[in-house]
Protein backbone atom coordinates (compact mmCIF):
# COMPACT_ATOMS: atom_id res chain seq x y z
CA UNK A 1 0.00 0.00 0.00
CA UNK A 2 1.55 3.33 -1.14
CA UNK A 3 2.45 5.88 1.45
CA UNK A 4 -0.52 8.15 1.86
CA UNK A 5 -0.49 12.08 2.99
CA UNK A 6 -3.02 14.05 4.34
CA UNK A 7 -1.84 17.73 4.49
CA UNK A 8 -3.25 21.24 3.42
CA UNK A 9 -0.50 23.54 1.30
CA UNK A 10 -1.43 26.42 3.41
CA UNK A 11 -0.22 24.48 6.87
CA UNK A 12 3.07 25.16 7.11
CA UNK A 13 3.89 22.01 8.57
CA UNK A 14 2.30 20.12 5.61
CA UNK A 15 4.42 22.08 2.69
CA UNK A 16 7.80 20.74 4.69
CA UNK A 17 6.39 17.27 4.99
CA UNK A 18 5.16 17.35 1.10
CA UNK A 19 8.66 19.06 -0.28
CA UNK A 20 10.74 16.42 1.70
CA UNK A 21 8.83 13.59 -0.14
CA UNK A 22 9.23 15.19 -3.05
CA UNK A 23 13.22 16.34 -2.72
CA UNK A 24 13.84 12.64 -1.84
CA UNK A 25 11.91 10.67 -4.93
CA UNK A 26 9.75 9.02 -2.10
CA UNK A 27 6.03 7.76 -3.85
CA UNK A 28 3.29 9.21 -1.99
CA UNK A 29 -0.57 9.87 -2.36
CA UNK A 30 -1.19 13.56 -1.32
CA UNK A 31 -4.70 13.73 0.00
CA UNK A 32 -5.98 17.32 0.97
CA UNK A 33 -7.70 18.19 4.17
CA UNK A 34 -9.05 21.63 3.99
CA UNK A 35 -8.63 23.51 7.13
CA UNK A 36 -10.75 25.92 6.61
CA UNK A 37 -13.83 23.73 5.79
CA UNK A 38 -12.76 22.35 8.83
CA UNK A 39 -12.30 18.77 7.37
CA UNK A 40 -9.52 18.09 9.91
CA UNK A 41 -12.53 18.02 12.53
CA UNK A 42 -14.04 14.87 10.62
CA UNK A 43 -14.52 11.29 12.65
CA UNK A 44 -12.71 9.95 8.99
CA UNK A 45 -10.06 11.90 9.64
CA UNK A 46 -9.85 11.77 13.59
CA UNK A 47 -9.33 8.22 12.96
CA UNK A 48 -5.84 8.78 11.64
CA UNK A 49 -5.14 12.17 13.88
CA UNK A 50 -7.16 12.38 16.96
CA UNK A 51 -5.39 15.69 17.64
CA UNK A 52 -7.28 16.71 14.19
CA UNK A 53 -4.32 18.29 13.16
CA UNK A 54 -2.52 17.68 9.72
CA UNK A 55 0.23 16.68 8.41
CA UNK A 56 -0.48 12.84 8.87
CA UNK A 57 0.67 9.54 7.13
CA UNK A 58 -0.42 6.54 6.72
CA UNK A 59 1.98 3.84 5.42
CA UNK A 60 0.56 0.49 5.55
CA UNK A 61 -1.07 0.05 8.57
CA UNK A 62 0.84 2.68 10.33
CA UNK A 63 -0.39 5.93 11.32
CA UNK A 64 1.62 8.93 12.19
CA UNK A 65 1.17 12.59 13.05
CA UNK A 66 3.14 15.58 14.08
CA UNK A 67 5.30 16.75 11.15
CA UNK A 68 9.27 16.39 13.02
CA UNK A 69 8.34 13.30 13.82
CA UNK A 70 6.70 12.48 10.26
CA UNK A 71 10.25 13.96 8.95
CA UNK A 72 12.15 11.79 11.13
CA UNK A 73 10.61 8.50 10.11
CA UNK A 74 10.39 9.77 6.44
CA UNK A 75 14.29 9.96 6.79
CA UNK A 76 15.18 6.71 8.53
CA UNK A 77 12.22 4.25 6.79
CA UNK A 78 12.33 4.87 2.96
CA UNK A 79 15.82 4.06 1.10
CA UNK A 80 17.57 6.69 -0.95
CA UNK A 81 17.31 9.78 1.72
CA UNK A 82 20.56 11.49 1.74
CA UNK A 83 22.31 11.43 5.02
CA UNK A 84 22.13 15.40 5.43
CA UNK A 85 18.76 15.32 6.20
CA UNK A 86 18.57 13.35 9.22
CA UNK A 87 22.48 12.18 9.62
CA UNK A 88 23.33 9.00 10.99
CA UNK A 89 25.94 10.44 13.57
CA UNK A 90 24.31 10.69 16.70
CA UNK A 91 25.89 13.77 18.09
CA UNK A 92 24.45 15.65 14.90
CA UNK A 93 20.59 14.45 15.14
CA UNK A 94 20.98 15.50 18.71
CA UNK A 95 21.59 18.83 17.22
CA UNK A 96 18.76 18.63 14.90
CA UNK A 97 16.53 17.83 17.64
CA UNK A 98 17.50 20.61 20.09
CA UNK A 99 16.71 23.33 16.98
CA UNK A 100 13.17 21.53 16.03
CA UNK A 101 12.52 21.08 20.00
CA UNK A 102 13.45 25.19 20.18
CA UNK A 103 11.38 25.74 17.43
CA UNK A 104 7.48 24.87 18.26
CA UNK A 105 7.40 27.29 21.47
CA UNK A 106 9.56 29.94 19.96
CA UNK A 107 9.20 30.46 16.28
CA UNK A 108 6.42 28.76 15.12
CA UNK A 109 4.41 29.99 18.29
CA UNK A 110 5.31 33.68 17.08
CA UNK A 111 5.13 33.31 13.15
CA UNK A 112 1.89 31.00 13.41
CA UNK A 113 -0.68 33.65 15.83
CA UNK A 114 1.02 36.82 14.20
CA UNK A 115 -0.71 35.73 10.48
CA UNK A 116 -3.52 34.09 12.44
CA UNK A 117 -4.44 37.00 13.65
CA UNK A 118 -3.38 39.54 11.22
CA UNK A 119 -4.53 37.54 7.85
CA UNK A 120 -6.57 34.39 8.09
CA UNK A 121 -8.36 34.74 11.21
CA UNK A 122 -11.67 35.80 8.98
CA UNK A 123 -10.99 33.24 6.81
CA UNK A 124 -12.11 30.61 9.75
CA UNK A 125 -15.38 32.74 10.97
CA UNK A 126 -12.73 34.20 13.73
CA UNK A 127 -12.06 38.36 14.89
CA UNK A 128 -8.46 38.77 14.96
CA UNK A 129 -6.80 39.74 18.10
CA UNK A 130 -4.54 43.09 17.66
CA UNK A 131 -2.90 42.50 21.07
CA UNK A 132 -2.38 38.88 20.11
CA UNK A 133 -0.62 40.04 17.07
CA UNK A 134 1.65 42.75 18.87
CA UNK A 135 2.91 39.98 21.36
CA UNK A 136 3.41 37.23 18.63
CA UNK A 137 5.33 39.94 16.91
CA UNK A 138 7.41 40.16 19.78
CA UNK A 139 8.43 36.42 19.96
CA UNK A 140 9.21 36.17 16.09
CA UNK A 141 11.24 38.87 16.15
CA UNK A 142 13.39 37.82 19.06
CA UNK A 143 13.20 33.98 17.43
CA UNK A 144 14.89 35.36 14.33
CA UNK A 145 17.62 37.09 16.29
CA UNK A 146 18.26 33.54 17.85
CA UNK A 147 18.57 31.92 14.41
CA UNK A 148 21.11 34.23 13.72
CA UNK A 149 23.09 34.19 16.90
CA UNK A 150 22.56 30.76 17.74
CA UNK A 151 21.60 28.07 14.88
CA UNK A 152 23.26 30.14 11.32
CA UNK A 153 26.61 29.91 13.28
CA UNK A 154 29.46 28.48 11.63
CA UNK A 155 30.93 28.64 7.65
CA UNK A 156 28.04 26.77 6.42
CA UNK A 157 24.86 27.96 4.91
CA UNK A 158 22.57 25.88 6.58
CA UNK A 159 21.48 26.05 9.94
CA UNK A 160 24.48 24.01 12.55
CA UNK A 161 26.79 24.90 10.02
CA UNK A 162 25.57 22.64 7.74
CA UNK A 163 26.53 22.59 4.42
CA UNK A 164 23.67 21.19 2.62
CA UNK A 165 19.79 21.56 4.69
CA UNK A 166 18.49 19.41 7.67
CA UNK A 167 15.11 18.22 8.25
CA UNK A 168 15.37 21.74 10.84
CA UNK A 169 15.77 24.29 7.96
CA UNK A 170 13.19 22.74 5.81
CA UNK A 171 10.88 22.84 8.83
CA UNK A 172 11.93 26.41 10.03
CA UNK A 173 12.18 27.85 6.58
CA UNK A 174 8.54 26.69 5.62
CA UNK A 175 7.31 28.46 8.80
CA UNK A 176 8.93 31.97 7.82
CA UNK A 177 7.54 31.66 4.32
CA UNK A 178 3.91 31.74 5.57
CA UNK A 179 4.71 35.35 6.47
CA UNK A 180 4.36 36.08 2.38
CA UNK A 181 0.77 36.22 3.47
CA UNK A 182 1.53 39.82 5.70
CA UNK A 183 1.13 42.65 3.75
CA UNK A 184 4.58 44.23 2.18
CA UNK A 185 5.43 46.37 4.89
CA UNK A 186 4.83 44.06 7.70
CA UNK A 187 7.10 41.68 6.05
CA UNK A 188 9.92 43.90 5.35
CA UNK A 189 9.95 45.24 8.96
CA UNK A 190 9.90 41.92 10.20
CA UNK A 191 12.20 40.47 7.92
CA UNK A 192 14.10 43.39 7.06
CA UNK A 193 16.69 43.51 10.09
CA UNK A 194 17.93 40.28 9.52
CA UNK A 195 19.79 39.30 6.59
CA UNK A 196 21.66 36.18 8.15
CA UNK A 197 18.22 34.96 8.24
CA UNK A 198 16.62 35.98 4.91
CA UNK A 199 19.90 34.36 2.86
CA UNK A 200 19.45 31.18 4.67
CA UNK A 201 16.46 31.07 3.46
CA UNK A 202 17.26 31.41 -0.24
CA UNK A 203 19.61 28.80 0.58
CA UNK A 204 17.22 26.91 1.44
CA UNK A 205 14.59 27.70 -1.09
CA UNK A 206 17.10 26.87 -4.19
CA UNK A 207 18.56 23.80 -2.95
CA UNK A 208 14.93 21.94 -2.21
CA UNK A 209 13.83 23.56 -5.72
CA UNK A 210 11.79 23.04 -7.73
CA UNK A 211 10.21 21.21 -5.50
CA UNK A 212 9.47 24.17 -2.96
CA UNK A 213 7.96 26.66 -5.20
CA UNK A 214 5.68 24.06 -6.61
CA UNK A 215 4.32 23.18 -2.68
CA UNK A 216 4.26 26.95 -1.69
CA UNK A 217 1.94 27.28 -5.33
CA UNK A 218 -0.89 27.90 -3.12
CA UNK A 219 0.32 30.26 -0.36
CA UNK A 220 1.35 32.32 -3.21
CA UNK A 221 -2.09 32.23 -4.75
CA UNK A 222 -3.52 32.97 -1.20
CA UNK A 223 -1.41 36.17 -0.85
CA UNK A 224 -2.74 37.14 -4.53
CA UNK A 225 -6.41 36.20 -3.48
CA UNK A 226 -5.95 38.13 -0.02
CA UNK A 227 -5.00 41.46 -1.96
CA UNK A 228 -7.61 40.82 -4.24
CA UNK A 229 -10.19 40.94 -1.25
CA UNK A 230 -9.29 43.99 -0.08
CA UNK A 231 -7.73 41.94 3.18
CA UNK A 232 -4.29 43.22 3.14
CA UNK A 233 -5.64 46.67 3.54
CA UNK A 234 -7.64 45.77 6.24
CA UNK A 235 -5.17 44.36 8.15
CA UNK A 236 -2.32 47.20 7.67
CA UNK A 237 -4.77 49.73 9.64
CA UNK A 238 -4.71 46.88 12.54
């Protein structure tokens, strides 16, 4: 039974699940759960995540959920993934771990209810919060510094010093990209101060292409969409 993967492009999580498969030549069946018809909430789905969260897998008769860990098994079960992603040594997945630990209470927390609550809280029938927004703000901005002190340390371009990308920037890098949905000027003061950060990315972007501009096909539409909707505007007055 083919590997089966139940994601929606605009989850974050989901785009660095679907790229990795893709990067690595590894045969999957996507199958889309929309978020915001709420299709996650489902007793179909629920039945594969309880936590009625995507991404999820099913290969076989296993069932899996929470994207690092998704990543992690993606890397060790199916033949053919290079080593960079999730290397053997042990000393260097500890490393991995430690940024993708750091990274669900520090950047994702901050990226993830800053465009909540900016962008695509009307989108799910919800009021955005302004002060929500301002603290989120906060946290991103102080997780980016921390990239740049912390994990873009050393010669390489990657994040550890790595030379060629981790299952950590894939999973980091896909986060920051679902700022594109922030109006221009958000984006650029966000983004702006940090350069370390915003080359990474690049990095990051041309080495899992073409692969990564066809997942992120959607976001970009969204961001179009948005504008189109007179959204953007709305939420540059907030």
């Amino acid at each position: 039974m083919a590997l089966k993967v139940y994601v929606d492009r605009i989850s974050q999580p989901s785009r660095a699940v679907l790229i990795f498969c893709k990067v690595n030549g590894i045969a999957f069946e996507e199958v889309t759960v929309t978020l915001s018809k709420r299709q996650q909430l489902t007793p179909e789905f629920k039945e594969i995540n309880p936590m009625g969260k995507v991404p999820a897998i099913v290969d076989g008769r296993f069932k899996l959920f929470e994207s690092h860990a998704i990543l992690i098994y993606l890397s060790c079960a199916f033949p053919g993934v290079a080593d960079h992603w999730y290397p053997a040594d042990l000393s260097r997945r500890a490393k991995i771990h430690s940024v993708l630990d750091w990274h669900h209470s520090n950047l994702r927390r901050g990226s993830a209810l800053l465009v909540f609550n900016t962008v695509l809280a009307p989108l799910f029938g919800r009021t955005p919060d302004p002060q929500v927004a301002s603290e989120a703000e906060m946290l991103l901005s102080k997780s980016l510094s921390k990239i740049e002190l912390v994990w873009l340390k050393g010669n390489g371009k990657f994040l550890l010093g790595g030379f060629k990308p981790s299952i950590a920037d894939l999973s980091l890098v896909c986060e920051i990209t679902q700022l594109q949905l922030l109006d221009e000027k958000d984006w650029n003061r966000i983004l702006g101060p940090h350069l370390k950060v915003r080359e990474w990315i690049e990095n990051t972007r041309n080495a899992t292409n073409p692969q990564f501009d066809e997942v992120h096909r959607p976001l970009y539409k969204l961001k179009t969409d948005l504008i189109k909707q007179g959204v953007e505007k709305f939420t540059s007055k907030m």
